[in-house]
PDB file of N, CA and C in Angstrom:
ATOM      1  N   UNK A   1      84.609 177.606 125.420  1.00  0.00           N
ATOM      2  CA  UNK A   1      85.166 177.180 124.180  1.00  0.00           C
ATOM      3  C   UNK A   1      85.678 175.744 124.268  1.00  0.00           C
ATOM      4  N   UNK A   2      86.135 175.574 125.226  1.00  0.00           N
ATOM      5  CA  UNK A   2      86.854 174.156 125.297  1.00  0.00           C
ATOM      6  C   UNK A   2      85.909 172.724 125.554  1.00  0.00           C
ATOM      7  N   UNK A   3      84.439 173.553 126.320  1.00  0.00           N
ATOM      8  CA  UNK A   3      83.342 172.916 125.637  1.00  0.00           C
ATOM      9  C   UNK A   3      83.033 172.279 124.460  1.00  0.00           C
ATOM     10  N   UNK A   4      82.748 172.843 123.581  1.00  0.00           N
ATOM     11  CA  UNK A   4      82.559 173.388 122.252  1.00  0.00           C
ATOM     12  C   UNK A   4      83.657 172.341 121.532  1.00  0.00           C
ATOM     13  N   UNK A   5      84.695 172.494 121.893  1.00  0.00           N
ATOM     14  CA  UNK A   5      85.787 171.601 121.532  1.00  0.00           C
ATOM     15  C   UNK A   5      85.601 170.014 121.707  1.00  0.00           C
ATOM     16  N   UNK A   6      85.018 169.875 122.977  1.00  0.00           N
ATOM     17  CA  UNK A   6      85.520 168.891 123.539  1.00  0.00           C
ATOM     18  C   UNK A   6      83.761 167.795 122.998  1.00  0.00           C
ATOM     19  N   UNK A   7      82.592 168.671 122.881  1.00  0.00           N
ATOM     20  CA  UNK A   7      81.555 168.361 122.178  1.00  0.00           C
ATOM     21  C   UNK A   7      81.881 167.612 120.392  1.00  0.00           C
ATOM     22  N   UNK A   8      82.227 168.538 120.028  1.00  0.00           N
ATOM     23  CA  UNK A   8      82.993 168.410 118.519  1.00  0.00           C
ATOM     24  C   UNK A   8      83.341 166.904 118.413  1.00  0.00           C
ATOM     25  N   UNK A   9      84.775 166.816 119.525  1.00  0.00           N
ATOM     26  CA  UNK A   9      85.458 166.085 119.715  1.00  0.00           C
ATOM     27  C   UNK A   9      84.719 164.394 119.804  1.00  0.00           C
ATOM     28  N   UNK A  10      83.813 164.700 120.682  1.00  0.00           N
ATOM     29  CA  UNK A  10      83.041 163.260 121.059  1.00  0.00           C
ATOM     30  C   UNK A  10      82.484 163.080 120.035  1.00  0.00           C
ATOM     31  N   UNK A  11      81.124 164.371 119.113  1.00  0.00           N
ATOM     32  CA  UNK A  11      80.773 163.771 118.452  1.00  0.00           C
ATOM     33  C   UNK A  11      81.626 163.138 116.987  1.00  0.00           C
ATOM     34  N   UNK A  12      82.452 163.473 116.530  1.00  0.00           N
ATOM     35  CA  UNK A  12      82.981 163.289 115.601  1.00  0.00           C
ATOM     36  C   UNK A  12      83.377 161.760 115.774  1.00  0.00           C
ATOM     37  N   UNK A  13      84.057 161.633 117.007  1.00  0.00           N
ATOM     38  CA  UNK A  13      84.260 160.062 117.592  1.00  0.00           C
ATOM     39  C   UNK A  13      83.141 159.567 117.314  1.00  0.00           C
ATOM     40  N   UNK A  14      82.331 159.622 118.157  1.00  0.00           N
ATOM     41  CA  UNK A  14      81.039 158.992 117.823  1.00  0.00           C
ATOM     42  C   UNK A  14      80.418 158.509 116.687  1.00  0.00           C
ATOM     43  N   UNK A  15      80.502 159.805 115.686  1.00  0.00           N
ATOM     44  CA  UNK A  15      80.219 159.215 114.314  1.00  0.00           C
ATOM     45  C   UNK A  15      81.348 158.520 113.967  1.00  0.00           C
ATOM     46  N   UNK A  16      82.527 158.622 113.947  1.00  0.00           N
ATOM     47  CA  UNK A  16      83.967 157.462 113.457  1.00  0.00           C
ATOM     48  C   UNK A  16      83.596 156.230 113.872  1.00  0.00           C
ATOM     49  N   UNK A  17      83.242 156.078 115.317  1.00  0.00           N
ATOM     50  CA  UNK A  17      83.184 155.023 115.756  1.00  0.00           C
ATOM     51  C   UNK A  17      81.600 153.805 115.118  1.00  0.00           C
ATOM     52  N   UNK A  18      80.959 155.070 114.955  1.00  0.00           N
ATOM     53  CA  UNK A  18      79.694 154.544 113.878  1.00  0.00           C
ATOM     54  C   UNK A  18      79.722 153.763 112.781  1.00  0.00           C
ATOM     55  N   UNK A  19      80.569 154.891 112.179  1.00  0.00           N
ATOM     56  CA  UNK A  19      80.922 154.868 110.640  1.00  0.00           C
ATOM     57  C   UNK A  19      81.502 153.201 110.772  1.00  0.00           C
ATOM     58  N   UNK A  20      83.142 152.895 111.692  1.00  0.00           N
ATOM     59  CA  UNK A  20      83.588 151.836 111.937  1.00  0.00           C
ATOM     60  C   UNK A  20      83.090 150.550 111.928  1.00  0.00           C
ATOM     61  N   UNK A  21      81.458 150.832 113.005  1.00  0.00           N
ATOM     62  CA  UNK A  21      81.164 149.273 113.424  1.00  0.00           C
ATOM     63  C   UNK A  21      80.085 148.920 112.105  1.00  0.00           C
ATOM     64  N   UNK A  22      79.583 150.351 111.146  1.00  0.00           N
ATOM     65  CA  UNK A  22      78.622 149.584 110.065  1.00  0.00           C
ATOM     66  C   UNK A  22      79.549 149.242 108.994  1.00  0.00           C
ATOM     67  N   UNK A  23      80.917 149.622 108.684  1.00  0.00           N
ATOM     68  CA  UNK A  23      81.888 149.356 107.913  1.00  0.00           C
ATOM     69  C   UNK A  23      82.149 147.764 107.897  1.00  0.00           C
ATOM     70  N   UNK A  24      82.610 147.643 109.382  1.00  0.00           N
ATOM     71  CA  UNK A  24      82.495 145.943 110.028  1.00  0.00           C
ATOM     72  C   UNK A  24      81.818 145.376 109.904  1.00  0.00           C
ATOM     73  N   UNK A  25      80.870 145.356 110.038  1.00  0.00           N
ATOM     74  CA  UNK A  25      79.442 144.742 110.184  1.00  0.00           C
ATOM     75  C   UNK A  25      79.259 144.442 108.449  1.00  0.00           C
ATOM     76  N   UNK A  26      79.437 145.477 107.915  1.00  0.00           N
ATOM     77  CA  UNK A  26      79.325 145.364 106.133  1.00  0.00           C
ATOM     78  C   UNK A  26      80.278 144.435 105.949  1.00  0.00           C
ATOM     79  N   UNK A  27      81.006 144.179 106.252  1.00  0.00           N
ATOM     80  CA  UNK A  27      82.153 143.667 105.618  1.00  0.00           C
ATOM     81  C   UNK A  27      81.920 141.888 106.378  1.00  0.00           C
ATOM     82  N   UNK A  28      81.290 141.778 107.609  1.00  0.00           N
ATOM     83  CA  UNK A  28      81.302 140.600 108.283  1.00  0.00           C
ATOM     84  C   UNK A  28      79.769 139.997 107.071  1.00  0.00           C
ATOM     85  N   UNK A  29      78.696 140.731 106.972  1.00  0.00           N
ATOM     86  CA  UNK A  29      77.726 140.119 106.325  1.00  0.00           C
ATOM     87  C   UNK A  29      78.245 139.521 105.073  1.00  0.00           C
ATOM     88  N   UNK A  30      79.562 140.600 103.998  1.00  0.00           N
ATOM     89  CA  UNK A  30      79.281 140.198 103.169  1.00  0.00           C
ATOM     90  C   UNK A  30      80.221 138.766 102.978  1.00  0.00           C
ATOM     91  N   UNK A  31      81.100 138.744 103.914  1.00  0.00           N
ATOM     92  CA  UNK A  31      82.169 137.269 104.368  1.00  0.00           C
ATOM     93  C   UNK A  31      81.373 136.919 104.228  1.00  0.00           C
ATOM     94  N   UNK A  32      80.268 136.416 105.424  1.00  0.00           N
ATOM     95  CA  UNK A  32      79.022 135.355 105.968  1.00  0.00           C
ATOM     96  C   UNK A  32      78.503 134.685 104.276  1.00  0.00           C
ATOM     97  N   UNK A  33      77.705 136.061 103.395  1.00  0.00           N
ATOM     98  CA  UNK A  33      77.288 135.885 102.714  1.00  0.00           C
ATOM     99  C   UNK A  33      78.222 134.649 101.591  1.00  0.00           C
ATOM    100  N   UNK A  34      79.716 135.303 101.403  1.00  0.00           N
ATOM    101  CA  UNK A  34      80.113 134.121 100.539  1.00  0.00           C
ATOM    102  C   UNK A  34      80.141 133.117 101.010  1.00  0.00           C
ATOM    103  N   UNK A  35      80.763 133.231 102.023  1.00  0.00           N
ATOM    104  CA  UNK A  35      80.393 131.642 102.634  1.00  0.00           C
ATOM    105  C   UNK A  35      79.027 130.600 102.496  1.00  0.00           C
ATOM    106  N   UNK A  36      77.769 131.017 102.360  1.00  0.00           N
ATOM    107  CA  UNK A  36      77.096 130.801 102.226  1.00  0.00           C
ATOM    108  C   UNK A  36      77.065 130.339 101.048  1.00  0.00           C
ATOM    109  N   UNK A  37      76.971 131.287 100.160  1.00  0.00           N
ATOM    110  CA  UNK A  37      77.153 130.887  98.344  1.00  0.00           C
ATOM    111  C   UNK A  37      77.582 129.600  98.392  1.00  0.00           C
ATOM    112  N   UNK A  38      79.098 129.496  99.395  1.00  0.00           N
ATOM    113  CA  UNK A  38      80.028 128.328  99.059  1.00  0.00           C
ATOM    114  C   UNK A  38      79.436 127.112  99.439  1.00  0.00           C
ATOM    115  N   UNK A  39      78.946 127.344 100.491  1.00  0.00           N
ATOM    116  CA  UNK A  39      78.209 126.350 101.320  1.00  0.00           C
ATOM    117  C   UNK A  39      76.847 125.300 100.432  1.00  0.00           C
ATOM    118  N   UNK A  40      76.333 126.409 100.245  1.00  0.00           N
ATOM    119  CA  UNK A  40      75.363 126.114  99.220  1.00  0.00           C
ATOM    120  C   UNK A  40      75.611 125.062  98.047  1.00  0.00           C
ATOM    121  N   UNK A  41      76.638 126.244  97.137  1.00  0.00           N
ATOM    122  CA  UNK A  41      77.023 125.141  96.294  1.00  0.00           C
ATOM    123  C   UNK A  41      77.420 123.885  96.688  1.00  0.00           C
ATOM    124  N   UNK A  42      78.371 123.679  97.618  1.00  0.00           N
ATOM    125  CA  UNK A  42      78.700 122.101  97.732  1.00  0.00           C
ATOM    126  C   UNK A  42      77.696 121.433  98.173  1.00  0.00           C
ATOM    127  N   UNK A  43      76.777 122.099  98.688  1.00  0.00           N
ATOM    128  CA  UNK A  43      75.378 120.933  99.097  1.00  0.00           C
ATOM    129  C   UNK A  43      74.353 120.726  97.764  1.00  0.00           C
ATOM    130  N   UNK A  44      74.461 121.737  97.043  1.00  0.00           N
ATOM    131  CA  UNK A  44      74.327 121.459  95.758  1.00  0.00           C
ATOM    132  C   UNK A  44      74.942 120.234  94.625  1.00  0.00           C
ATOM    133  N   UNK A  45      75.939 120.586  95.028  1.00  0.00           N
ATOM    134  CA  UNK A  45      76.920 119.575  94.089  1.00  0.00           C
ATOM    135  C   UNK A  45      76.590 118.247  95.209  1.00  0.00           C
ATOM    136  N   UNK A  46      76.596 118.132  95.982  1.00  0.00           N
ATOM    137  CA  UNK A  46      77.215 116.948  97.117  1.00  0.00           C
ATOM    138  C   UNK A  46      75.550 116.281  96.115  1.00  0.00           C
ATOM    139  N   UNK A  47      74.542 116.784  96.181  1.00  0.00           N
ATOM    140  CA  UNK A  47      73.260 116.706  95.842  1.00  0.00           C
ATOM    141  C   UNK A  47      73.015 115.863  94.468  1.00  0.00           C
ATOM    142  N   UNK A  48      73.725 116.337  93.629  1.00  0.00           N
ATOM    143  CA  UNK A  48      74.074 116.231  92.153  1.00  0.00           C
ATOM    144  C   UNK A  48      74.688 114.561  91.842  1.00  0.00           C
ATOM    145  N   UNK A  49      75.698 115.076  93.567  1.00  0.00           N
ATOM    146  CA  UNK A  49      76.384 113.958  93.214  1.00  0.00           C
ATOM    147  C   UNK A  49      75.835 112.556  93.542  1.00  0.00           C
ATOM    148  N   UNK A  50      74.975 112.746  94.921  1.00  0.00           N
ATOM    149  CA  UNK A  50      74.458 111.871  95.249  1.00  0.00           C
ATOM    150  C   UNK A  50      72.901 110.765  94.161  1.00  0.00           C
ATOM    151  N   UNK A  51      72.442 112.269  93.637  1.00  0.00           N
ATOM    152  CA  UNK A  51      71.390 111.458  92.733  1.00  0.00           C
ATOM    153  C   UNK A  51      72.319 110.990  91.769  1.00  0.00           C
ATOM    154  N   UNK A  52      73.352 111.240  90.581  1.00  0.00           N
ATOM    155  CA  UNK A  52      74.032 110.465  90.006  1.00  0.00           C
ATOM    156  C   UNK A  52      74.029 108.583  90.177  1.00  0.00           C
ATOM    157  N   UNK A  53      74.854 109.151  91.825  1.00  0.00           N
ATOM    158  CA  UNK A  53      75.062 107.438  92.356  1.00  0.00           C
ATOM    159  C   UNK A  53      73.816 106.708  92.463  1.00  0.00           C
ATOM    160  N   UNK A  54      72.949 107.461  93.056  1.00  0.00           N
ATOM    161  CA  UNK A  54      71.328 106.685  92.803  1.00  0.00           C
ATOM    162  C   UNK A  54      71.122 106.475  91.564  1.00  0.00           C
ATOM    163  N   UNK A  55      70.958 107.042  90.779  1.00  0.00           N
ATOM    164  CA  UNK A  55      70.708 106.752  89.203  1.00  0.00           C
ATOM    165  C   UNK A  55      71.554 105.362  88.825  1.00  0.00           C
ATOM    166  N   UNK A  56      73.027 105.652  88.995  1.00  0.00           N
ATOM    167  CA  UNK A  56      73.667 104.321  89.208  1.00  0.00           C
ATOM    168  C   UNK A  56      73.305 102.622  89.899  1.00  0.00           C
ATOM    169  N   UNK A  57      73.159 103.409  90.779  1.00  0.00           N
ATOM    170  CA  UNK A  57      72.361 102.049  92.008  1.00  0.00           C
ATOM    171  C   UNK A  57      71.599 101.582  91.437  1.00  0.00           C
ATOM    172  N   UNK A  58      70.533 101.998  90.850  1.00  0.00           N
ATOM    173  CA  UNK A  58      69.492 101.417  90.396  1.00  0.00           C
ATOM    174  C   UNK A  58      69.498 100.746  89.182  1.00  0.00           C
ATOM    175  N   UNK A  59      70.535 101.639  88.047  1.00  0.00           N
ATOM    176  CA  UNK A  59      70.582 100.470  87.051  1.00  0.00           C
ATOM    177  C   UNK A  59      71.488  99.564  87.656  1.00  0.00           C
ATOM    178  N   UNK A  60      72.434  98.927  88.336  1.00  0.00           N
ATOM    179  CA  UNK A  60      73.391  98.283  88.705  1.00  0.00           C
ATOM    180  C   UNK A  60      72.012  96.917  89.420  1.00  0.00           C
ATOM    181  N   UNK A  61      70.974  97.311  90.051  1.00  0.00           N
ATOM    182  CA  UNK A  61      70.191  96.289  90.936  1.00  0.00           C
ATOM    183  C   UNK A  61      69.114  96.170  89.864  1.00  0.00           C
ATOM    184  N   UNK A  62      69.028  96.877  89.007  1.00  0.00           N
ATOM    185  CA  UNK A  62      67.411  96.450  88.231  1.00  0.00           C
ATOM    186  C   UNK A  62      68.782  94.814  87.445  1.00  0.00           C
ATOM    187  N   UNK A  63      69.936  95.495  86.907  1.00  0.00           N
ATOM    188  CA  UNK A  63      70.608  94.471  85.914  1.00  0.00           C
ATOM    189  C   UNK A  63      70.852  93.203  86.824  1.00  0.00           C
ATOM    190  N   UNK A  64      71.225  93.541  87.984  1.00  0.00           N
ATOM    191  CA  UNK A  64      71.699  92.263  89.325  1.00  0.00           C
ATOM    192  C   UNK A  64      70.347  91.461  89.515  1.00  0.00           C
ATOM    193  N   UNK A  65      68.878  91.924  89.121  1.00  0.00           N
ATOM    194  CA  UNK A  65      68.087  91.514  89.442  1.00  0.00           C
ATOM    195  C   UNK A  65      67.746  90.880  88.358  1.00  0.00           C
ATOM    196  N   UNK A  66      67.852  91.460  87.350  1.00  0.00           N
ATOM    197  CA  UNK A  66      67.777  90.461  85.686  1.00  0.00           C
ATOM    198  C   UNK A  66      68.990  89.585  85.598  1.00  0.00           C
ATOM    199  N   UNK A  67      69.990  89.423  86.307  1.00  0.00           N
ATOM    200  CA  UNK A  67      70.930  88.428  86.660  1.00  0.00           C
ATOM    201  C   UNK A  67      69.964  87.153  86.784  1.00  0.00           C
ATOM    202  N   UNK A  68      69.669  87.351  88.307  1.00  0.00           N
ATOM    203  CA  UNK A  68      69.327  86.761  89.409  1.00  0.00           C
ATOM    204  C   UNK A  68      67.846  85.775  88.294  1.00  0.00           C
ATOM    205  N   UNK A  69      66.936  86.350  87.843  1.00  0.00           N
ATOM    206  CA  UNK A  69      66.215  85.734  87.106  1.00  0.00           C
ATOM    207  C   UNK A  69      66.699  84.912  86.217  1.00  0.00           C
ATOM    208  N   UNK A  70      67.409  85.506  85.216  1.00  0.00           N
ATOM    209  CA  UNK A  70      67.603  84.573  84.203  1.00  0.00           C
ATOM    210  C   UNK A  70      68.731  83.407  84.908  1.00  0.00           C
ATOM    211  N   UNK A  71      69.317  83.787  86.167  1.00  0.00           N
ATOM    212  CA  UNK A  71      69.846  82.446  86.694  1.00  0.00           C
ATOM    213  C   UNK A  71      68.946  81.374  86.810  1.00  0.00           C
ATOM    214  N   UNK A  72      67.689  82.100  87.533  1.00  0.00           N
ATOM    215  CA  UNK A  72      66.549  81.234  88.135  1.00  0.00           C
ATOM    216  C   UNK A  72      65.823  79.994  86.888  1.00  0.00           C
ATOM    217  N   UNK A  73      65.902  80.977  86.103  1.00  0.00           N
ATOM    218  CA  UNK A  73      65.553  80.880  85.190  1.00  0.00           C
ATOM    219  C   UNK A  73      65.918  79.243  84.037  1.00  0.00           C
ATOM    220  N   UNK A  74      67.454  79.611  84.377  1.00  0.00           N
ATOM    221  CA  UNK A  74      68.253  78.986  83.664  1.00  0.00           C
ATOM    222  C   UNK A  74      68.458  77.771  84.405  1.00  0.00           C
ATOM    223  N   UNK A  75      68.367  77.613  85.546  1.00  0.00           N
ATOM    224  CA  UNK A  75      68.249  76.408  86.967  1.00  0.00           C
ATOM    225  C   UNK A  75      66.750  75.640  86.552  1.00  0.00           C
ATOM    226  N   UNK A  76      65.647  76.354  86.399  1.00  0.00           N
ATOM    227  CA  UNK A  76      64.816  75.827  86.132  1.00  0.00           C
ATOM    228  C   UNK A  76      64.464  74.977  84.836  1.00  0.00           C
ATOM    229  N   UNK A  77      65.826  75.743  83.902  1.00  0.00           N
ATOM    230  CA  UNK A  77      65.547  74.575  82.756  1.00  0.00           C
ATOM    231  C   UNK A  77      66.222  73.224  82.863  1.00  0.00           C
ATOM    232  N   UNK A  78      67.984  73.520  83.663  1.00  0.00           N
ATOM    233  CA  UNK A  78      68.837  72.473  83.458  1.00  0.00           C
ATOM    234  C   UNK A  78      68.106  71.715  84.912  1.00  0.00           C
ATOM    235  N   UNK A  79      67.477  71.621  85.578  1.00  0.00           N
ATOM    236  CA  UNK A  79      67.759  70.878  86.682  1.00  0.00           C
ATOM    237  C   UNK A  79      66.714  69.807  86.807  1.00  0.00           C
ATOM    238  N   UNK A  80      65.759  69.373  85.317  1.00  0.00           N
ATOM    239  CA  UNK A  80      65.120  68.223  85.145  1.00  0.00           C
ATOM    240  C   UNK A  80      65.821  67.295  84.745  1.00  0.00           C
ATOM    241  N   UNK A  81      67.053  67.765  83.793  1.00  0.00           N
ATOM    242  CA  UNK A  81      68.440  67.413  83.168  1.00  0.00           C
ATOM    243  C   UNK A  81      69.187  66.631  84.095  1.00  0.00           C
ATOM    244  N   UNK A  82      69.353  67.625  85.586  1.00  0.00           N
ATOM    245  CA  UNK A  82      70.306  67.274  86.295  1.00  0.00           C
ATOM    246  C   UNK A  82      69.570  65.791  86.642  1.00  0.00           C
ATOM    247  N   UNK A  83      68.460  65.927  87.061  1.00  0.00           N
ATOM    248  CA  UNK A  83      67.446  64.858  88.072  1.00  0.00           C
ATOM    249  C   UNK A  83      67.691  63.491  87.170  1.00  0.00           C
ATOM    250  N   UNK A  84      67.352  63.950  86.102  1.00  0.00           N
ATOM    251  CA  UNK A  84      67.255  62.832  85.277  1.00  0.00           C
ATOM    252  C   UNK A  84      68.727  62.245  84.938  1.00  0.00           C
ATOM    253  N   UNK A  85      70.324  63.061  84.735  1.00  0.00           N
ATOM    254  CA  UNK A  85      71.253  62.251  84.555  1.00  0.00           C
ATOM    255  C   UNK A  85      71.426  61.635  86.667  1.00  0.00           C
ATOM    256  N   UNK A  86      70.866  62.096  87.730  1.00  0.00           N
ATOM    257  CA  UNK A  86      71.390  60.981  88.870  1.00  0.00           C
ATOM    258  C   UNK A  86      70.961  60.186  89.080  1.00  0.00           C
ATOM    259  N   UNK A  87      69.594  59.869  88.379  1.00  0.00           N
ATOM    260  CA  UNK A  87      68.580  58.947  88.433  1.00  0.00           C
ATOM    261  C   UNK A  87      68.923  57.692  87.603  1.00  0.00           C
ATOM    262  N   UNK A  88      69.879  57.970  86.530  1.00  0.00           N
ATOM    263  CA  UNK A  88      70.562  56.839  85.722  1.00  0.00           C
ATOM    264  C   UNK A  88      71.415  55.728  86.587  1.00  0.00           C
ATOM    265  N   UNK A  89      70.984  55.066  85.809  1.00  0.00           N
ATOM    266  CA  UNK A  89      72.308  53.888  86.530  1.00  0.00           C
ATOM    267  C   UNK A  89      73.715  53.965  86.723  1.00  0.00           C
ATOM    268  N   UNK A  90      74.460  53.810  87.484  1.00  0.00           N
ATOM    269  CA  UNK A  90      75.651  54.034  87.548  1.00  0.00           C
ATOM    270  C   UNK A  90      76.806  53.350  86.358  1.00  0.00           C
ATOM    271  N   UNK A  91      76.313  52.451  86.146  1.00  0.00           N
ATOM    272  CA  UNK A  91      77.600  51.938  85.557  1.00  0.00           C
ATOM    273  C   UNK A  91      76.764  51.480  83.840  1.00  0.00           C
ATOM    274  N   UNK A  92      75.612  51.642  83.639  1.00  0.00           N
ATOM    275  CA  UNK A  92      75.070  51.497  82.551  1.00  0.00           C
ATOM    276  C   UNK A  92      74.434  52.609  81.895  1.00  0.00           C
ATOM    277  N   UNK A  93      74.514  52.556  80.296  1.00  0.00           N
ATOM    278  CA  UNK A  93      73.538  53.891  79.711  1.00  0.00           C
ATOM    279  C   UNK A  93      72.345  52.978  80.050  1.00  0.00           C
ATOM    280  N   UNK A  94      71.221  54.603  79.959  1.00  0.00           N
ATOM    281  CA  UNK A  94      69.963  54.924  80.055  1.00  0.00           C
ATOM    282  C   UNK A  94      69.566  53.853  78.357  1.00  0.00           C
ATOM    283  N   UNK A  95      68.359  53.734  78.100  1.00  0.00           N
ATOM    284  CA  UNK A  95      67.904  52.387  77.045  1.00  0.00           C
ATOM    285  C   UNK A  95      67.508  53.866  76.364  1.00  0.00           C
ATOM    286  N   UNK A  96      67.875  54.950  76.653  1.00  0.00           N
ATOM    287  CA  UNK A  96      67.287  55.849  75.140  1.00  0.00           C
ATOM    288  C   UNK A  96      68.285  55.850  74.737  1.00  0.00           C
ATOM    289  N   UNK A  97      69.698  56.281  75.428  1.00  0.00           N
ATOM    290  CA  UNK A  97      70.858  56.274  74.787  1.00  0.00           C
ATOM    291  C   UNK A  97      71.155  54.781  73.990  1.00  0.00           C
ATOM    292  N   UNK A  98      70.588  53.962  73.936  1.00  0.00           N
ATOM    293  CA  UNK A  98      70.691  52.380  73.078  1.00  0.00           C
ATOM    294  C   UNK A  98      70.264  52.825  71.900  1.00  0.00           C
ATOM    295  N   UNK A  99      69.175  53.640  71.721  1.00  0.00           N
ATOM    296  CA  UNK A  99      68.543  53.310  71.020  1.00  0.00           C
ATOM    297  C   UNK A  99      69.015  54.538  69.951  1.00  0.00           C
ATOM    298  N   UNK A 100      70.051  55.190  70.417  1.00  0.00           N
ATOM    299  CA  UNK A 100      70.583  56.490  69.427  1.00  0.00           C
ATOM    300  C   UNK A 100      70.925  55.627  68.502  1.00  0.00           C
ATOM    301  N   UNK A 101      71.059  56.454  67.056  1.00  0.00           N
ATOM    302  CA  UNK A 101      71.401  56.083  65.843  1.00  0.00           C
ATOM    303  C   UNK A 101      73.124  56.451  66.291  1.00  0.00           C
ATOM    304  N   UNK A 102      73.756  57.234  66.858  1.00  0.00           N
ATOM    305  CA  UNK A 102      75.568  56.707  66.921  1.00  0.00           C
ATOM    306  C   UNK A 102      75.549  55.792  67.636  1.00  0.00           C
ATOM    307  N   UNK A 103      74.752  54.983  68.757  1.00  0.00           N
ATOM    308  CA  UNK A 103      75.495  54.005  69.332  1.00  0.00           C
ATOM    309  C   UNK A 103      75.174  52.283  68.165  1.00  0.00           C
ATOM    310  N   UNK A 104      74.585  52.490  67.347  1.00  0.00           N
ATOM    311  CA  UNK A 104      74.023  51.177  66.704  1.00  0.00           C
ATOM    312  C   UNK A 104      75.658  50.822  65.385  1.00  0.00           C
TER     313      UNK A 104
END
């Protein structure tokens, strides 16, 4: 009888101790699992966030680059201007400026 008992005994442990580690185990996957979710999302978002700033970047350098032209741009008109006022005489007007209707 004390067999019998002591059979009982183990198996019942046995299954408790069963029951226990798939209880755990359930409970560790489904942690893991949120974590994951969480994980996810912020690489999601981090993702979101990052094409944003690209989207940004790019209009910020297409406009820096339409800067940069119409500087070029704008150099290329004044700087026949420039050539032509160092090329003047120093201490005399140029003979077109004579010939303006305010200086007569």
């Amino acid at each position: 009888m004390n067999v019998l008992i002591i059979i009982a005994f183990a198996a019942t442990a046995a299954l408790t101790a069963w029951w226990l580690a798939v209880a755990r185990s359930a409970a560790t996957i489904s942690r893991l699992r949120e974590e994951m979710r969480e994980e996810v999302g912020y690489w999601q978002a981090e993702s979101a966030r990052a094409k944003a700033r690209a989207a940004q970047l790019e209009k910020e350098v297409a406009s820096w680059s339409a800067g940069c032209k119409q500087g070029r741009d704008d150099l290329v008109t004044v700087l026949p201007l420039i050539i032509a006022a160092l090329e003047r005489p120093a201490g005399g007007r140029a003979e077109a400026d004579e010939d303006h209707p305010a200086n007569r």
